[in-house]
N, C-alpha and C. Protein backbone atom coordinates (compact mmCIF):
# COMPACT_ATOMS: atom_id res chain seq x y z
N UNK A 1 8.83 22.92 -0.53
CA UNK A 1 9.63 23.54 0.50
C UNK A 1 10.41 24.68 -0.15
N UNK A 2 10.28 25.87 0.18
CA UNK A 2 10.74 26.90 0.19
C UNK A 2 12.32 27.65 0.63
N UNK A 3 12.83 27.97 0.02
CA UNK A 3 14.29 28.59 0.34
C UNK A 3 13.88 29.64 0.84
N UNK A 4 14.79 30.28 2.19
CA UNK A 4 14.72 31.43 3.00
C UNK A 4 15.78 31.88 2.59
N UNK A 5 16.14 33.53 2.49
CA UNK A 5 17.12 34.37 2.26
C UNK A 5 18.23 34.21 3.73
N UNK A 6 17.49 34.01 5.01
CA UNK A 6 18.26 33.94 6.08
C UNK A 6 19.14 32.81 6.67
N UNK A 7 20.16 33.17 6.94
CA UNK A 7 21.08 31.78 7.05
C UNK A 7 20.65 31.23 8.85
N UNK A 8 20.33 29.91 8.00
CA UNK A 8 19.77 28.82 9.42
C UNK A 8 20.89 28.48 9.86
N UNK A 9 20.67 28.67 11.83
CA UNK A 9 21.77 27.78 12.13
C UNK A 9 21.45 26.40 12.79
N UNK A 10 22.70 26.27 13.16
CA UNK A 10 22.36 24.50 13.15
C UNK A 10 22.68 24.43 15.04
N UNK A 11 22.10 23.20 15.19
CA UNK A 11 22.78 23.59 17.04
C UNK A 11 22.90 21.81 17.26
N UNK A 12 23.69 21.04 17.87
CA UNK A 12 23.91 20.01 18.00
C UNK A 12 23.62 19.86 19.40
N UNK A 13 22.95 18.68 19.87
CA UNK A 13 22.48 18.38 20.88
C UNK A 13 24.11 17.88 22.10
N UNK A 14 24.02 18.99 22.81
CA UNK A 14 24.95 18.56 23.84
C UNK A 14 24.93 17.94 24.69
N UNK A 15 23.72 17.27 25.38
CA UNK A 15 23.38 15.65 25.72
C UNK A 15 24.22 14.83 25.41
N UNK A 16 24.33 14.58 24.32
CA UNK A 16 25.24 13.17 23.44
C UNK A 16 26.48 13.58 23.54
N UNK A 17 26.81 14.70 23.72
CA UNK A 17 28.46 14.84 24.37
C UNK A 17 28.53 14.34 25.49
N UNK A 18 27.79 15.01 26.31
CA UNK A 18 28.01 14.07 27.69
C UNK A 18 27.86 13.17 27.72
N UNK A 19 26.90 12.32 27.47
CA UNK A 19 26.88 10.39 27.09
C UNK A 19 28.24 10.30 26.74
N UNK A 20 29.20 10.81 25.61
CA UNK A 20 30.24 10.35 25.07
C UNK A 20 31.40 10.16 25.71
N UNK A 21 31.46 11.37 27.04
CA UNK A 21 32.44 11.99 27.51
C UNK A 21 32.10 10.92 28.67
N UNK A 22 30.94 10.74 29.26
CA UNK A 22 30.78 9.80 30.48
C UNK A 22 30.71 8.16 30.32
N UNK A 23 30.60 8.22 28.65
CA UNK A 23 31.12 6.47 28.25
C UNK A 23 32.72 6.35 27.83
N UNK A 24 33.53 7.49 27.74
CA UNK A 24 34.94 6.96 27.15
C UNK A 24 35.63 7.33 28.88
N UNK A 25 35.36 8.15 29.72
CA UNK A 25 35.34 7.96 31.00
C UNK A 25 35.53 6.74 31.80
N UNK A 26 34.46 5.84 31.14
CA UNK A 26 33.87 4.36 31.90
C UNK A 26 34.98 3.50 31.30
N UNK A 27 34.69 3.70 29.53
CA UNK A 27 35.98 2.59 29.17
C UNK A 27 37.36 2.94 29.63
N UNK A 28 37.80 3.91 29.90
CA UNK A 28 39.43 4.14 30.42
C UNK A 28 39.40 3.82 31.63
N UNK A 29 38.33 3.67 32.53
CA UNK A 29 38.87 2.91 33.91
C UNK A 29 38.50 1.48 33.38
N UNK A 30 37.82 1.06 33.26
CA UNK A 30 37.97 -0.52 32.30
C UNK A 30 39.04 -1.09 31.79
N UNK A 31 39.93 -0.44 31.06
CA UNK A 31 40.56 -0.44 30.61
C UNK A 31 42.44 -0.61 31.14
N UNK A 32 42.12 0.67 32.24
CA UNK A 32 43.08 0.52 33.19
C UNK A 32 42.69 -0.49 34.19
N UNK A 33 42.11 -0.77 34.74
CA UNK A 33 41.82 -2.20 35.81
C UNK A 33 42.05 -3.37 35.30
N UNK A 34 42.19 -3.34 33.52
CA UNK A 34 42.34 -4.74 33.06
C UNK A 34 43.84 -4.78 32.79
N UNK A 35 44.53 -3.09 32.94
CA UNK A 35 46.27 -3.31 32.85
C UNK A 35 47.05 -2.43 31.40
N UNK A 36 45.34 -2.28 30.98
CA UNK A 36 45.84 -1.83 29.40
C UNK A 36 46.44 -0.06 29.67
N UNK A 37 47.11 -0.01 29.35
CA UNK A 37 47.00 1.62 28.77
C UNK A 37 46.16 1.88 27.60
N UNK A 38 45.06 2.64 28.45
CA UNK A 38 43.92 3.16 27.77
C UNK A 38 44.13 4.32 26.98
N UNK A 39 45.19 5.24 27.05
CA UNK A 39 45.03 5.63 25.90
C UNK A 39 44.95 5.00 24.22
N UNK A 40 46.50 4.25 23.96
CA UNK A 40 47.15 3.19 23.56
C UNK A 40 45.44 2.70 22.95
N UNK A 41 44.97 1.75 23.82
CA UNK A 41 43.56 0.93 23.20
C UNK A 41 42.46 2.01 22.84
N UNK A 42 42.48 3.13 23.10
CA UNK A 42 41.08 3.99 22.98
C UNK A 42 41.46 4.83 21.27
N UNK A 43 43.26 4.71 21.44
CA UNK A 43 43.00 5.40 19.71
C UNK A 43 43.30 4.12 19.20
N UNK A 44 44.22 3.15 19.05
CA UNK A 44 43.94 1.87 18.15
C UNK A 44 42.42 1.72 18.02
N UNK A 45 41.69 1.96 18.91
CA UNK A 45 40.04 1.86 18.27
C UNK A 45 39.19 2.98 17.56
N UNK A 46 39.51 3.83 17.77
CA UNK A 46 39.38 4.98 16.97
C UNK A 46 39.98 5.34 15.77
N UNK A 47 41.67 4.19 15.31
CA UNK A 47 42.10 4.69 14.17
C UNK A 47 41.71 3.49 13.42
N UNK A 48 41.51 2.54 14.08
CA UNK A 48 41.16 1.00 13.17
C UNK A 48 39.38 0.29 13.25
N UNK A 49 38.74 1.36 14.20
CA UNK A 49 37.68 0.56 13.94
C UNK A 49 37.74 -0.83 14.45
N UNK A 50 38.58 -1.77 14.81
CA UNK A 50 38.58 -3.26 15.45
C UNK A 50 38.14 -3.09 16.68
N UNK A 51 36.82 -3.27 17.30
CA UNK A 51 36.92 -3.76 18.80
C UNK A 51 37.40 -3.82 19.57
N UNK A 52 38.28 -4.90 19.32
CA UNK A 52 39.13 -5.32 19.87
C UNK A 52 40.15 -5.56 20.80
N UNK A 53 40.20 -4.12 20.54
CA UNK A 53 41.02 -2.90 21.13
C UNK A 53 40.60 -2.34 22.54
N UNK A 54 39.47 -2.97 22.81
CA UNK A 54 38.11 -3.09 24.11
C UNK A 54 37.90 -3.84 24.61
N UNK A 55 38.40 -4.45 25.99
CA UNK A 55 37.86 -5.16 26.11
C UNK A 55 35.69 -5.42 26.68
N UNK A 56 35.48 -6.57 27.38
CA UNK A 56 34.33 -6.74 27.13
C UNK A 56 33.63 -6.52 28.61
N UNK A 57 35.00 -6.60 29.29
CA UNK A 57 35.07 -6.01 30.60
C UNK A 57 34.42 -5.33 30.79
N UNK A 58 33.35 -5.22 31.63
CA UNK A 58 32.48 -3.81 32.41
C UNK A 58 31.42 -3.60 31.31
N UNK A 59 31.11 -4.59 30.43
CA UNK A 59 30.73 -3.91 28.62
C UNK A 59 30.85 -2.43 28.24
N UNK A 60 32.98 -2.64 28.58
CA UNK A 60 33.04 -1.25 27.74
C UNK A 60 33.13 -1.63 26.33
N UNK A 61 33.10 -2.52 25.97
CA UNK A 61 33.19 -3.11 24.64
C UNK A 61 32.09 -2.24 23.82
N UNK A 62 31.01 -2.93 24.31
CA UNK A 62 29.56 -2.70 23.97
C UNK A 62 29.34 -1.07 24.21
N UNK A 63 29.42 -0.78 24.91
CA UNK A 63 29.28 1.10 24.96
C UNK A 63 30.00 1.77 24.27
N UNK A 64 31.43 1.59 24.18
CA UNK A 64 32.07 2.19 23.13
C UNK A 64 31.33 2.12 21.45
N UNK A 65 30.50 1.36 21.27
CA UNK A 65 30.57 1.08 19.71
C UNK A 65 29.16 1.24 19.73
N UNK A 66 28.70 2.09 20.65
CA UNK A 66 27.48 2.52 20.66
C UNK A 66 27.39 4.00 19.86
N UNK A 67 28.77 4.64 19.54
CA UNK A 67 28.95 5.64 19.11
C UNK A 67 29.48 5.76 17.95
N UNK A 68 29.78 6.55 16.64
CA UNK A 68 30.58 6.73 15.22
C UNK A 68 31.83 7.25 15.80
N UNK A 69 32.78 6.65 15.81
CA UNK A 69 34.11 7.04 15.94
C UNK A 69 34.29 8.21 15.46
N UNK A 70 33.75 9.52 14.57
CA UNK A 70 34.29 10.51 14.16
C UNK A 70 33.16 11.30 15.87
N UNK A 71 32.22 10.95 16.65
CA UNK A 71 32.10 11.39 17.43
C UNK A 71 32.46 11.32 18.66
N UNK A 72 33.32 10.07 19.06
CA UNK A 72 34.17 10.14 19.28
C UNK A 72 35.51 10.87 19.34
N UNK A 73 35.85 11.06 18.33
CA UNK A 73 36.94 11.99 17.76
C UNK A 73 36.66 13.36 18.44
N UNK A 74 35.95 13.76 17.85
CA UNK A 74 35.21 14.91 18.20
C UNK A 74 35.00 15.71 19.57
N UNK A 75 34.53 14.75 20.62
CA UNK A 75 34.60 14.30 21.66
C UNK A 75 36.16 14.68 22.52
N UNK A 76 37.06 14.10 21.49
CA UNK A 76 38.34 13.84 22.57
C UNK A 76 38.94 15.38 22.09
């Protein structure tokens, strides 16, 4: 494999933003119907990584951790 003099760019699939944006969407009404302040639980799970912080309700549990928290991050 060969080096090119021209600088490659890179392009990230903006699909998976929207998945991201339409699953942290889903968990904050989840979230609020169960009483939580969803902000409050959406960064405790984003700064700790615990679950936990989700409930299992609606499986926002499970959708949330379908993603790397730095895309997430990213995301918000």
């Amino acid at each position: 494999m060969g080096f090119t003099e021209e600088t490659v760019r890179f392009k990230l699939d903006d699909s998976n933003k929207k998945e991201i944006s339409e699953t942290l969407t889903d968990v904050y009404a989840s979230l609020n119907d169960k009483g939580y302040n969803p902000i409050n639980q959406i960064v405790g799970y984003v700064l700790s990584g615990d679950p936990a912080y989700v409930p299992r309700y609606n499986n926002a549990r499970n959708q949330i951790r379908k993603y790397e928290r730095d895309e997430i991050v990213e995301e918000l």
